[in-house]
Protein backbone atom coordinates (compact mmCIF):
# COMPACT_ATOMS: atom_id res chain seq x y z
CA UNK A 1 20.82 11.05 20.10
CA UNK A 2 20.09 11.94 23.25
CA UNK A 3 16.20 11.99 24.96
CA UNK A 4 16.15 15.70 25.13
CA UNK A 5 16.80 16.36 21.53
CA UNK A 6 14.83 13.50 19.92
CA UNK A 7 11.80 14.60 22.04
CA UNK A 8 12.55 18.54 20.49
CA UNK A 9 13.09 17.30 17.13
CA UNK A 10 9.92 14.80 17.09
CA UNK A 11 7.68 17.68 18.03
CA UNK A 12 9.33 20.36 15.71
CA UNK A 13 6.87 20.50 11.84
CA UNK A 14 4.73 23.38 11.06
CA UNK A 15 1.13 23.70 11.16
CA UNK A 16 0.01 20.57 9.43
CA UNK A 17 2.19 18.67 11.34
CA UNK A 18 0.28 20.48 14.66
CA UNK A 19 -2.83 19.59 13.21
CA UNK A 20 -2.12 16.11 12.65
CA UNK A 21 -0.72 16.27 17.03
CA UNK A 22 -3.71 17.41 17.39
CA UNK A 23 -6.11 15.06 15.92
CA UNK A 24 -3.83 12.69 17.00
CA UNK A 25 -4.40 13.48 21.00
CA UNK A 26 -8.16 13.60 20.24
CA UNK A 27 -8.79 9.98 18.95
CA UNK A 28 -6.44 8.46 21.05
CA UNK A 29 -8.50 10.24 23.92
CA UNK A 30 -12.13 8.56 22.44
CA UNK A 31 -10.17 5.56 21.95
CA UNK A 32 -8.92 5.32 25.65
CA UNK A 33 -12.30 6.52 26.80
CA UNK A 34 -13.74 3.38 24.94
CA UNK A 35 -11.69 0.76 26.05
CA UNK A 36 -11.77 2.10 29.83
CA UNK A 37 -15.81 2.47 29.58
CA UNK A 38 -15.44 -1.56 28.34
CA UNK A 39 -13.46 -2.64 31.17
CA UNK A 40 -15.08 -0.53 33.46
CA UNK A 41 -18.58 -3.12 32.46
CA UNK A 42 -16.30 -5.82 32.45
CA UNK A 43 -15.25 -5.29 36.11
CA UNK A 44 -18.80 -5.37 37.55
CA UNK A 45 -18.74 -7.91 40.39
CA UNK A 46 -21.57 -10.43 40.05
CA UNK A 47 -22.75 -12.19 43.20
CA UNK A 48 -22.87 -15.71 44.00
CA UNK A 49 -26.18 -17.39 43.53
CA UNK A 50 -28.26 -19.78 41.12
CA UNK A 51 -28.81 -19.04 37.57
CA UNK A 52 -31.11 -15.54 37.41
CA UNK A 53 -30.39 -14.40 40.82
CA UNK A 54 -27.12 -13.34 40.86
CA UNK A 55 -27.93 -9.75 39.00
CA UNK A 56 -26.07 -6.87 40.36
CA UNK A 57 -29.62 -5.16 41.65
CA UNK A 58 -27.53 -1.81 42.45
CA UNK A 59 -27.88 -0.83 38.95
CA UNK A 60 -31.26 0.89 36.87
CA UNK A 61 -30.62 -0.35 33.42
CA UNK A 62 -30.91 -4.62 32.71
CA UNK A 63 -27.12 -4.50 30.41
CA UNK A 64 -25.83 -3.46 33.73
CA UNK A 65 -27.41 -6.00 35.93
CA UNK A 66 -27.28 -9.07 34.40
CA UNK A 67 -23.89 -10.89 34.36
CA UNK A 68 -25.16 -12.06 30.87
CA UNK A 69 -25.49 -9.57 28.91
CA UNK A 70 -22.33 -7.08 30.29
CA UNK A 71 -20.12 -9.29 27.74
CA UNK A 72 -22.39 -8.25 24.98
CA UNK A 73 -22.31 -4.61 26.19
CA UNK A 74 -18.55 -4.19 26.08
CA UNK A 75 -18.28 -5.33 23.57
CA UNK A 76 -20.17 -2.89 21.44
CA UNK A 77 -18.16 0.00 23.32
CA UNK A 78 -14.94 -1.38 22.17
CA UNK A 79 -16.32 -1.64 18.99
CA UNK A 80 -16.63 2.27 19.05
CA UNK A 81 -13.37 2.36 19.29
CA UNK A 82 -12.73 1.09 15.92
CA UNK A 83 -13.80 4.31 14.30
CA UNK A 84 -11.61 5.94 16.24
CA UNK A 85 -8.35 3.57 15.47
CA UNK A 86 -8.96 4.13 11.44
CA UNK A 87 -9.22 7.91 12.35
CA UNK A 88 -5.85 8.05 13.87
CA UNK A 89 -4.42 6.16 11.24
CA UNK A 90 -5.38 8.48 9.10
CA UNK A 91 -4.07 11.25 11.16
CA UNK A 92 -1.12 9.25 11.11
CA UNK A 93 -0.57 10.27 7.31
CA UNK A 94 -1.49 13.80 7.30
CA UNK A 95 1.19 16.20 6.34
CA UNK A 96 3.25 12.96 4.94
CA UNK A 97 5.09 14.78 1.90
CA UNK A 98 6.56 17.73 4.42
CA UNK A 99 6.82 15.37 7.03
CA UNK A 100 9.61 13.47 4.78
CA UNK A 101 11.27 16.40 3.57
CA UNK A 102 11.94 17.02 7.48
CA UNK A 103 12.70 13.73 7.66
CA UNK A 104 15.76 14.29 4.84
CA UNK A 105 16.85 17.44 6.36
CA UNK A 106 17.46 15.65 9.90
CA UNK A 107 19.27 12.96 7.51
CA UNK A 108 21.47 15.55 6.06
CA UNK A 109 22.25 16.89 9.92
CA UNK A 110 23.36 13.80 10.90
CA UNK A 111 20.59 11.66 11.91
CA UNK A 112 20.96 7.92 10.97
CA UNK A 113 17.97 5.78 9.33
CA UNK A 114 17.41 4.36 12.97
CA UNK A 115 17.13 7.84 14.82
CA UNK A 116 14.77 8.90 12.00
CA UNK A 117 12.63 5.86 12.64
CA UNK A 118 12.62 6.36 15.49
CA UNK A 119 11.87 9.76 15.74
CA UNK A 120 8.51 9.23 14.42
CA UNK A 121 7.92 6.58 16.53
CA UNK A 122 8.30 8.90 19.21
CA UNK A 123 6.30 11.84 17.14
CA UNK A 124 3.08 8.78 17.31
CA UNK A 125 3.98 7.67 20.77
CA UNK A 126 3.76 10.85 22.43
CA UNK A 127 0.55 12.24 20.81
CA UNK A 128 -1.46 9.11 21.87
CA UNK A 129 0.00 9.37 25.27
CA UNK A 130 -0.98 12.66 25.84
CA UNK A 131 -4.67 11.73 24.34
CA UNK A 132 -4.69 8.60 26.25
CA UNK A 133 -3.69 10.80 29.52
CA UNK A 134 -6.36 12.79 28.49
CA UNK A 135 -8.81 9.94 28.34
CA UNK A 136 -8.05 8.97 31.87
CA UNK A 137 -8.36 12.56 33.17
CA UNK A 138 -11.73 12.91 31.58
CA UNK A 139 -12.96 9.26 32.48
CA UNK A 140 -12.21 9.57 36.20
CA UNK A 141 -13.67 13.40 36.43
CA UNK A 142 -16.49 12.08 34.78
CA UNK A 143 -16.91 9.01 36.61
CA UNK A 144 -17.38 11.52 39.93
CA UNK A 145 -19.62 13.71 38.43
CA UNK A 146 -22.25 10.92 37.32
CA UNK A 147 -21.94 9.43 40.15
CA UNK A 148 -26.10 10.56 40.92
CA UNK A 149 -27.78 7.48 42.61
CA UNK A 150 -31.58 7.99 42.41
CA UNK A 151 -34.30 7.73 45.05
CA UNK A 152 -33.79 4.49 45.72
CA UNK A 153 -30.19 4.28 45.83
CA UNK A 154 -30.07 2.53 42.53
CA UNK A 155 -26.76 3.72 39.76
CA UNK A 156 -27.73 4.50 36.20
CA UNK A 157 -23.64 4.22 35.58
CA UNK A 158 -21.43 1.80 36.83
CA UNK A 159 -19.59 4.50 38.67
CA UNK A 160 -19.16 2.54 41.90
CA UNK A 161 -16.31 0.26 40.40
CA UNK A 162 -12.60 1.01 38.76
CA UNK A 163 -11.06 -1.37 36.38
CA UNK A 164 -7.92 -2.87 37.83
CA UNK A 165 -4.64 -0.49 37.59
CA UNK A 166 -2.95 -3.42 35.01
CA UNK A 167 -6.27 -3.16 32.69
CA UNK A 168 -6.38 0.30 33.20
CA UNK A 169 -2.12 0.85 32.61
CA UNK A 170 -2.89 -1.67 29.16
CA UNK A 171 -5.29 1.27 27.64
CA UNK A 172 -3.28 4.10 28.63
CA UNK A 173 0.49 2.72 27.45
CA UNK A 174 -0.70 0.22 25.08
CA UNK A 175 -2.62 2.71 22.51
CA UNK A 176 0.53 4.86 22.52
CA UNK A 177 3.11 1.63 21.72
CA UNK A 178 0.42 0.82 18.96
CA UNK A 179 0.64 4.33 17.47
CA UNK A 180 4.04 4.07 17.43
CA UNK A 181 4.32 0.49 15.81
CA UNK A 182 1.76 1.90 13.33
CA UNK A 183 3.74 5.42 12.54
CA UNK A 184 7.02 3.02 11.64
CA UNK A 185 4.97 0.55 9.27
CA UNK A 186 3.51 3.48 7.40
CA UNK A 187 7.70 4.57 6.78
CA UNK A 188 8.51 1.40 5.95
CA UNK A 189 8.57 2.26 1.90
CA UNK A 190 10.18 5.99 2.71
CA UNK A 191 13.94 6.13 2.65
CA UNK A 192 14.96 9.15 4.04
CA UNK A 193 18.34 10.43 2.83
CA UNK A 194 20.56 13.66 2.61
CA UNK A 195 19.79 13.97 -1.00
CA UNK A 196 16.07 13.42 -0.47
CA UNK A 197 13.12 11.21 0.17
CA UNK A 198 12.85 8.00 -1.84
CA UNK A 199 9.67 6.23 -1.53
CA UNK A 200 9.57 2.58 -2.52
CA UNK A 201 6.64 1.75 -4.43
CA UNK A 202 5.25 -1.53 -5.86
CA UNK A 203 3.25 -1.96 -8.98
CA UNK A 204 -0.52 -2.42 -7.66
CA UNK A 205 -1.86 -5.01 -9.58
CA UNK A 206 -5.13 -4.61 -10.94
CA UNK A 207 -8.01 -5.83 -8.08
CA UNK A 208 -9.22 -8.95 -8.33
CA UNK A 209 -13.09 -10.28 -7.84
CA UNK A 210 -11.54 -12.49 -4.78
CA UNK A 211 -13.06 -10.04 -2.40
CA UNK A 212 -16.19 -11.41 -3.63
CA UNK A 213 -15.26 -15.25 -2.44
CA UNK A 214 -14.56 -13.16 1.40
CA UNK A 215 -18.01 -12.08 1.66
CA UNK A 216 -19.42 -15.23 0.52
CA UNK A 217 -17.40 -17.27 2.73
CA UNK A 218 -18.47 -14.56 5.50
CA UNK A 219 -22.46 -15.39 5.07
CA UNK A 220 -21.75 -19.10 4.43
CA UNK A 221 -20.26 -19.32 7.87
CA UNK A 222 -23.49 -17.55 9.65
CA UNK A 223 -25.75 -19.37 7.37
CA UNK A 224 -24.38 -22.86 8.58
CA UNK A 225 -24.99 -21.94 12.32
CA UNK A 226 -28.42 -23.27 12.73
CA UNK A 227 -28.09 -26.39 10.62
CA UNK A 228 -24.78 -27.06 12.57
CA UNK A 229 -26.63 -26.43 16.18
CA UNK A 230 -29.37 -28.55 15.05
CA UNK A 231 -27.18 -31.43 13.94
CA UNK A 232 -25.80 -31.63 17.58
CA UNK A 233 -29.13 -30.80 19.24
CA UNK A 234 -30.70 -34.24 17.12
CA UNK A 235 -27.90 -36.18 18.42
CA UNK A 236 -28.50 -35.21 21.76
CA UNK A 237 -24.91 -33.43 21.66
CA UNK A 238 -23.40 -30.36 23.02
CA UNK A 239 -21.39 -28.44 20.35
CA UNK A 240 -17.90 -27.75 20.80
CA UNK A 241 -17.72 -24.61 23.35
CA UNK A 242 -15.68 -22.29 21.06
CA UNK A 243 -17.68 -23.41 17.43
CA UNK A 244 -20.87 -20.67 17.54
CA UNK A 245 -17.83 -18.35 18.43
CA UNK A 246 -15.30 -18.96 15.53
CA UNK A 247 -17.96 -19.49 13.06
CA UNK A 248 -19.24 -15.60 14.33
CA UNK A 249 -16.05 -13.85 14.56
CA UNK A 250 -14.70 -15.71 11.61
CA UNK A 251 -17.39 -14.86 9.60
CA UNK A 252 -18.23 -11.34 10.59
CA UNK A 253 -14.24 -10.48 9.58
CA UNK A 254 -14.19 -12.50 6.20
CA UNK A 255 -17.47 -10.37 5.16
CA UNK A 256 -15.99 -7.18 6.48
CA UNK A 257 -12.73 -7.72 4.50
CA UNK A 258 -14.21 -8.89 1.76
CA UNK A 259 -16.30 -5.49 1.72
CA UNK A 260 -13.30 -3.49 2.48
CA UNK A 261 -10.73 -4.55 -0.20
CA UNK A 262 -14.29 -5.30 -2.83
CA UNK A 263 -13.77 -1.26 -2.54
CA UNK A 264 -10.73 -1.45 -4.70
CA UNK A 265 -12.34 -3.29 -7.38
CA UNK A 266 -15.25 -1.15 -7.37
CA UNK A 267 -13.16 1.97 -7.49
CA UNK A 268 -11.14 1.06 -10.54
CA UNK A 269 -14.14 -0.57 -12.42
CA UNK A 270 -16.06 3.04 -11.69
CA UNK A 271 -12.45 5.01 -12.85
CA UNK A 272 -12.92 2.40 -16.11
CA UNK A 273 -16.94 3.10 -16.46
CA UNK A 274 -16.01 6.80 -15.99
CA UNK A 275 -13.16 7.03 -18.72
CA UNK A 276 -15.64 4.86 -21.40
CA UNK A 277 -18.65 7.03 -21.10
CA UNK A 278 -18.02 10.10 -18.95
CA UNK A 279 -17.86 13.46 -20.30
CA UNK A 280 -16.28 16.35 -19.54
CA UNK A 281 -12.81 17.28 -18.00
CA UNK A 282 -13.83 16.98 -14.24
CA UNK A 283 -15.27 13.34 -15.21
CA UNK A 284 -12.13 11.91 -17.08
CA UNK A 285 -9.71 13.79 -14.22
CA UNK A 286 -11.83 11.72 -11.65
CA UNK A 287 -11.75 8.71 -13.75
CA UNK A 288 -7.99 8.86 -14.06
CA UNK A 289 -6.97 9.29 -10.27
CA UNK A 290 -9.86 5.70 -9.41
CA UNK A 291 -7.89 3.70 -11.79
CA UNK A 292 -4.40 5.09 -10.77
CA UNK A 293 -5.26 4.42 -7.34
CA UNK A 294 -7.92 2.43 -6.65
CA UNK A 295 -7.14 1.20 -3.14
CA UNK A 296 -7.89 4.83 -1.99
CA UNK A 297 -10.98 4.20 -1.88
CA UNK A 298 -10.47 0.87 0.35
CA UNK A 299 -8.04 2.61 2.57
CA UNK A 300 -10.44 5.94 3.70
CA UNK A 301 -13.95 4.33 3.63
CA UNK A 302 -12.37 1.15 6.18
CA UNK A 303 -14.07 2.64 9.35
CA UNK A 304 -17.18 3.73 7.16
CA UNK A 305 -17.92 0.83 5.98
CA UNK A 306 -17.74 -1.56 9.09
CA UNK A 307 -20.10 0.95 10.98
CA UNK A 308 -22.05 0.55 7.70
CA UNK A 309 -22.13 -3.32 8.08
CA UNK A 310 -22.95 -2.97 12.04
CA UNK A 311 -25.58 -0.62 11.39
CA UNK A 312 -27.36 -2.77 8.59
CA UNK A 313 -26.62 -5.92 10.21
CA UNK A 314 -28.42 -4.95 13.93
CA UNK A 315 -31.68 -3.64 11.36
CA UNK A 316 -31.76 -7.24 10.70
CA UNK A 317 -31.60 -8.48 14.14
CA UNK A 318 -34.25 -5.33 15.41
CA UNK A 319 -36.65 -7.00 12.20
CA UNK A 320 -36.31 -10.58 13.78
CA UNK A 321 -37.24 -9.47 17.19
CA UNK A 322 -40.06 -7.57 16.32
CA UNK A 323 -41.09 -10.70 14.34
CA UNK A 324 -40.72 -12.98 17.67
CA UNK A 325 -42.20 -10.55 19.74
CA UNK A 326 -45.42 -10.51 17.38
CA UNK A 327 -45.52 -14.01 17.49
CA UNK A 328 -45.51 -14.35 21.25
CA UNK A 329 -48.03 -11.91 21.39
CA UNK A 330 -50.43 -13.91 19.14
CA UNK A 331 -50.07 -17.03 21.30
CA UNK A 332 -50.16 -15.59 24.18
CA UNK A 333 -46.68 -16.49 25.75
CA UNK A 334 -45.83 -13.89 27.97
CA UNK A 335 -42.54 -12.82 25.99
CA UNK A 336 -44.64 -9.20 25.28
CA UNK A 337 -43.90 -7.68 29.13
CA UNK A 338 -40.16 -7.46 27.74
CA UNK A 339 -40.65 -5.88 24.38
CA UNK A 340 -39.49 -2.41 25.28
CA UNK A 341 -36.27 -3.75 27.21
CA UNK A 342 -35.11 -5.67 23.64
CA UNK A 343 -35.93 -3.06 21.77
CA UNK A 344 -34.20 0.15 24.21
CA UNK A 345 -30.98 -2.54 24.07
CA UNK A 346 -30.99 -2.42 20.08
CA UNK A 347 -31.79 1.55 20.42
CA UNK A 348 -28.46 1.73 21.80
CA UNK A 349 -26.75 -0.22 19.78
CA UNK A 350 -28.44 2.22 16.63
CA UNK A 351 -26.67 4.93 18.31
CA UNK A 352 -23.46 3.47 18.75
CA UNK A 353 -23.71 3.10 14.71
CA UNK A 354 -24.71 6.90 14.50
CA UNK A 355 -21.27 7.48 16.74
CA UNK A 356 -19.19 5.24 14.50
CA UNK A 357 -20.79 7.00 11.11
CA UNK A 358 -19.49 10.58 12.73
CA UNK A 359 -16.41 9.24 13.72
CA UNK A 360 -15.35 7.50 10.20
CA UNK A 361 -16.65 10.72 8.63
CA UNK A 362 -13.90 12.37 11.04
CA UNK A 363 -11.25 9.74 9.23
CA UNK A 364 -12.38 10.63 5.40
CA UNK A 365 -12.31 14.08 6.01
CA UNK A 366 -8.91 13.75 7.28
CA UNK A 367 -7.82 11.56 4.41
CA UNK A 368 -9.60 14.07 1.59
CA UNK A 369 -7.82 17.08 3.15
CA UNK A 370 -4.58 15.22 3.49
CA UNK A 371 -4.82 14.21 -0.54
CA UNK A 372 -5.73 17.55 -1.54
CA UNK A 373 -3.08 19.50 0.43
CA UNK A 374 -0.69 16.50 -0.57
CA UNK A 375 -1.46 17.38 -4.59
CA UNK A 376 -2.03 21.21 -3.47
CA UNK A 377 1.10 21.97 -6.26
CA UNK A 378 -0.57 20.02 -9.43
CA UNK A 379 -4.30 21.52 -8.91
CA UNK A 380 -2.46 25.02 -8.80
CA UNK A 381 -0.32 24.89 -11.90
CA UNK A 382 -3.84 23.30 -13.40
CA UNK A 383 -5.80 26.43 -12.08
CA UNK A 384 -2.61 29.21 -13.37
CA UNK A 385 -2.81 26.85 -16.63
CA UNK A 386 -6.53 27.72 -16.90
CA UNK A 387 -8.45 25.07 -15.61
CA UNK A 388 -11.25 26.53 -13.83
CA UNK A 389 -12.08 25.57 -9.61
CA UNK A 390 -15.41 24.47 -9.99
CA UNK A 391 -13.77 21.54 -12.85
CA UNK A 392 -11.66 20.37 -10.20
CA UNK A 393 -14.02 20.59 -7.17
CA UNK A 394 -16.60 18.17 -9.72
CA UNK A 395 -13.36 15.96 -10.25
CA UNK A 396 -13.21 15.81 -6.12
CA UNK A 397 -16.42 15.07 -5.97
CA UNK A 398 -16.23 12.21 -8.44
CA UNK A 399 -13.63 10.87 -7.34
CA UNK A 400 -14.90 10.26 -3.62
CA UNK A 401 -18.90 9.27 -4.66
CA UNK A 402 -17.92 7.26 -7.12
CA UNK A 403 -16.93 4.90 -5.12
CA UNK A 404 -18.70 5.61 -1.92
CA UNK A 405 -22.15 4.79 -3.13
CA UNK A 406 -21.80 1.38 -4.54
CA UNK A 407 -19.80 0.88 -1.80
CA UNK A 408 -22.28 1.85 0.84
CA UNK A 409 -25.20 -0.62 -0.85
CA UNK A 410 -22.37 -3.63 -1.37
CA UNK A 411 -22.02 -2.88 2.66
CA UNK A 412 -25.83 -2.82 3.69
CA UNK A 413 -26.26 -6.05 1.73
CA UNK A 414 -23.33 -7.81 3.56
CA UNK A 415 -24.88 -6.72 6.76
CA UNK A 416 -28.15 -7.83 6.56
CA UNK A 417 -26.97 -11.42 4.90
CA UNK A 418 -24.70 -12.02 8.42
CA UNK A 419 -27.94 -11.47 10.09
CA UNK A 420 -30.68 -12.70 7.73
CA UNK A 421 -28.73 -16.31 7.44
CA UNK A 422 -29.64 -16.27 11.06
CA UNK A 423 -32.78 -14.21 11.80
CA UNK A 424 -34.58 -13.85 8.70
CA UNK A 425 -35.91 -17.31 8.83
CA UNK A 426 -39.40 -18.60 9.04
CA UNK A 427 -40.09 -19.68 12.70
CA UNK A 428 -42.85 -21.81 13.93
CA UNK A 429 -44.85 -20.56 17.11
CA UNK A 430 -47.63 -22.26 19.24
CA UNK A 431 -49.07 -26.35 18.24
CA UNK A 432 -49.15 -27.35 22.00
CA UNK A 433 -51.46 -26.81 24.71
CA UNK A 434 -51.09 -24.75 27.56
CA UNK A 435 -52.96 -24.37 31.12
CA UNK A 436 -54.84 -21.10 31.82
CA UNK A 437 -56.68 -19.68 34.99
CA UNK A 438 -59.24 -16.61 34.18
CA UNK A 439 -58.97 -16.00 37.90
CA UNK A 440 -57.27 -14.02 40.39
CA UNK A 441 -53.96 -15.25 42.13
CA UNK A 442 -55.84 -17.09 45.17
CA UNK A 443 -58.34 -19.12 42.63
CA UNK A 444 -55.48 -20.10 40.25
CA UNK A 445 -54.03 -21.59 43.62
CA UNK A 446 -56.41 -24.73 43.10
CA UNK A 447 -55.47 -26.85 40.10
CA UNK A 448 -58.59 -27.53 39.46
CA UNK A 449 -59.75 -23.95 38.12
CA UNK A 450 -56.97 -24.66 35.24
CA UNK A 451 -58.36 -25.54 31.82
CA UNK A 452 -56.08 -26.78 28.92
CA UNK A 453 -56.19 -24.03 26.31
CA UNK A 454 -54.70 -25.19 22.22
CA UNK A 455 -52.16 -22.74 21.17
CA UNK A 456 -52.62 -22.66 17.07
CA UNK A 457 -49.62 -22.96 14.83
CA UNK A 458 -48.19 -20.02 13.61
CA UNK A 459 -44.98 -19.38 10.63
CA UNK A 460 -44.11 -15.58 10.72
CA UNK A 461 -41.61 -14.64 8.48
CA UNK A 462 -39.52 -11.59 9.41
CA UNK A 463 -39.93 -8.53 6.86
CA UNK A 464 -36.50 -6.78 5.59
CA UNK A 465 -36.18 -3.68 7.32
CA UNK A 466 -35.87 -0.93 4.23
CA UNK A 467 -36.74 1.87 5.96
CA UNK A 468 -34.00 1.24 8.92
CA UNK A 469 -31.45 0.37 5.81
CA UNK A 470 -32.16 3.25 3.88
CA UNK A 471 -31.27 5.65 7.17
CA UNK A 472 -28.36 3.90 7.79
CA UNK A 473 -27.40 4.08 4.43
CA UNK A 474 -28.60 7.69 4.02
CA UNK A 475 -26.28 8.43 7.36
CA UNK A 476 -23.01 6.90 5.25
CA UNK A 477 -24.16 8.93 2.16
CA UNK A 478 -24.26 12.05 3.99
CA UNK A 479 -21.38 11.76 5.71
CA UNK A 480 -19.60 11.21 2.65
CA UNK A 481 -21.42 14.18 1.36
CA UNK A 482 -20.27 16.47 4.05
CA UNK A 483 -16.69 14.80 3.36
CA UNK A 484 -16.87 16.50 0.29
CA UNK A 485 -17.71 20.21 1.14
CA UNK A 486 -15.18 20.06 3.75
CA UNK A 487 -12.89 18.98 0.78
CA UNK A 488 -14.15 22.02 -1.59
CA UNK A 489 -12.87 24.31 0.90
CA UNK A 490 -9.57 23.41 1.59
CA UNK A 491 -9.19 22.73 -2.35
CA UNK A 492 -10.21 26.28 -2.76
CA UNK A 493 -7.18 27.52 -0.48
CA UNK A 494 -4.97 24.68 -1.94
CA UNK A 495 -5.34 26.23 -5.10
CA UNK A 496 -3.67 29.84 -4.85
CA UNK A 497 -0.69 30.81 -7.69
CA UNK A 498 1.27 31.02 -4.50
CA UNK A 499 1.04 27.43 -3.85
CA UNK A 500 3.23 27.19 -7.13
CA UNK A 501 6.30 28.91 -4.74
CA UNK A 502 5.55 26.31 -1.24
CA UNK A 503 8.04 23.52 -0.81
């Protein structure tokens, strides 16, 4: 098969097949813009000089600045881009019945299992390279047009500095390779052949309760930081460099998988509640499709979910610094002059949740519309058989809540326990003396104008954030909501007699 035809033949399809291009080209674009924004922190030269004055003073905001805390600050952009990867993966499988029955016709043409593989390879590939060209375009326009140094010469934007063209080449050709890699795993269980598409499915066992052992695993591992730390700090011993590290990253994925695949179990124990007591046709429809399916639920709420966790986990680390900053303030320590830099720093992290939320809403809206249009046949031979809409749009909307909202609180709790193991505990402050001067900066000169001053003991006790867990969790809700209506109108369209005649 030569280039030229498997590049006409990989973008041939109809309009859902455009659509899913199309969605394609725009998270691979956020995606590239993500990563390049990361790197571009990343590749912020830092001075030589002692400890605390080797800041990059060209820049307005502190995350910028200090060499310590740009590691911290790309990685929250990358983890944007995370969002964005689930969303393409679920653009990935949009269109996926007509997409095989193309498939099979290119089979009965001629086309060997390899070329067809490889044709959709090449279908992934391409999208994401055009999104991740796109990227670049819009990251270097838009790294000239914020170029805007104030008064002062100081750079709100690290626009003076360019990641280095093999960082920069890894972002734009390695997201495309990945789609690609990703669009032939999802074929893996589709055989197509001249007579048709075969699709090799397993029995799904029912889900177990081991997600359960994940998350506590997960919070055991952040729990055991401080004791651990403290063991070595008693011994007058440095910890092992890459121990706080593992223990994090470790943890924070055990809890998020754990939270992730728990999904499954709480969609088929919901389809069981459902069936038991539910009444009413839409009910037992929705009850039926959880318990035939009930990794559905794990597979489009992924990228909700780990914002959810984020989001939950950085109102438990916003709680402990407002508890240290009180503190300080009651003994007097001086921390209080940095309150609002701590606090604008989590205020950007908050918003990076509020991107991820309305990105993973992007992905379940994707994945409803793809199920519905997928099953467009059966809900029209139910409506010409005389079910009404409205008992299918309820079902819909079972089917996704049902879910969702345990879901959501199993995923606040997670978060705050990565955090609270950490942050939420008591902390003493003050029980030493200090030396004051009530004079100006000439009299405090003399030593002997200082007086000792006691510092009282003090045990605060950070308070759980509910109101900052209830938005977050309100944010998941209502993108989940909005998930839905989407949903009701494409199941409206999707349910024409005519759909009865479509292929």
């Amino acid at each position: 098969m030569r280039p030229g035809v498997a590049l006409r033949l990989a973008l041939a399809g109809n309009r859902t097949d455009t659509a899913r291009v199309v969605l394609t080209v725009l998270s691979a674009a956020l995606a590239s813009l993500a990563g390049l924004a990361a790197l571009t922190v990343l590749a912020i030269p830092t001075p030589p000089g002692e400890r605390g004055g080797n800041n990059s003073e060209q820049y307005t905001n502190a995350l910028l600045r200090e060499p310590g805390l740009r590691g911290g600050t790309a990685v929250a952009l990358l983890l944007l881009a995370v969002p964005v990867l689930a969303l393409a993966g679920q653009c990935v499988r949009l269109g996926a019945p007509a997409r095989d029955r193309r498939l099979a016709g290119f089979r009965l043409a001629g086309a060997t299992p390899g070329q067809v593989t490889g044709l959709v390879a090449v279908e992934a590939g391409l999208a994401s390279l055009l999104g991740t060209l796109v990227g670049l375009a819009t990251y270097l326009v838009g790294r000239v047009l914020l170029h805007r140094p104030d008064a002062r010469g100081l750079l709100p934007l690290p626009t003076d500095v360019l990641p280095s063209p093999p960082a920069i080449g890894a972002v734009v050709l390695g997201l495309p390779v990945l789609a690609g890699l990703v669009g032939v795993v999802l074929l893996r269980r589709v055989t197509a052949t001249p007579f048709g598409v075969v699709r090799r499915i397993r029995r799904e066992r029912v889900p177990g309760t081991w997600a359960g052992l994940l998350i506590l695993g997960g919070v055991a591992a952040y729990s055991l930081l401080i004791p651990i730390n403290q063991w070595y700090a008693d011994r007058d011993r440095e910890p092992p460099p890459l121990l706080t590290p593992s223990l994090m990253l470790g943890g924070g994925l055990a809890a998020l998988v754990g939270t992730v695949v728990g999904t499954g179990w709480m969609s088929y124990t919901a389809g069981r509640l459902l069936h038991r007591h539910g009444r009413g046709p839409a009910v037992l429809l929705a009850a039926r499709r959880l318990t035939a399916d009930p990794w559905a639920g794990s597979r489009t709420l992924a990228a909700l979910l780990a914002a959810v966790v984020v989001g939950a986990g950085a109102a438990g680390l916003r709680a402990s610094m407002i508890a240290d900053m009180a503190a300080n303030r009651a003994v007097d320590q001086g921390f209080a002059a940095d309150d609002d830099f701590y606090l604008n720093t989590m205020d950007l992290v908050d918003r990076a949740v509020h991107v991820a939320i309305a990105l993973a809403a992007g992905g379940l809206i994707v994945a409803l519309v793809e199920g519905i249009v997928a099953r467009r046949r059966t809900y029209a031979a139910l409506v010409a058989s005389g079910v009404p809409r409205s008992v299918l749009g309820r079902s819909v909307a079972w089917q996704a809540l049902a879910p969702a909202v345990p879901a959501i609180g199993l995923a606040l709790a997670v978060g705050l326990l990565l955090t609270w193991g950490v942050a939420g505990r008591p902390r003493t402050y003050g029980g030493h003396s200090v030396q004051v001067c009530t004079g100006d900066a000439v009299g405090c000169a003399d030593p002997s104008t200082l007086r000792e001053v006691w510092v009282p003991e003090a045990v605060v006790t950070p308070e759980v954030p509910w109101a900052q867990l209830a938005w977050v969790g309100a944010g998941a809700l209502a993108a989940v909501l909005v998930t839905v209506g989407v949903g009701l109108l494409f199941l409206r369209m999707s349910t024409a007699v005519e759909e009865l005649r479509t292929g």
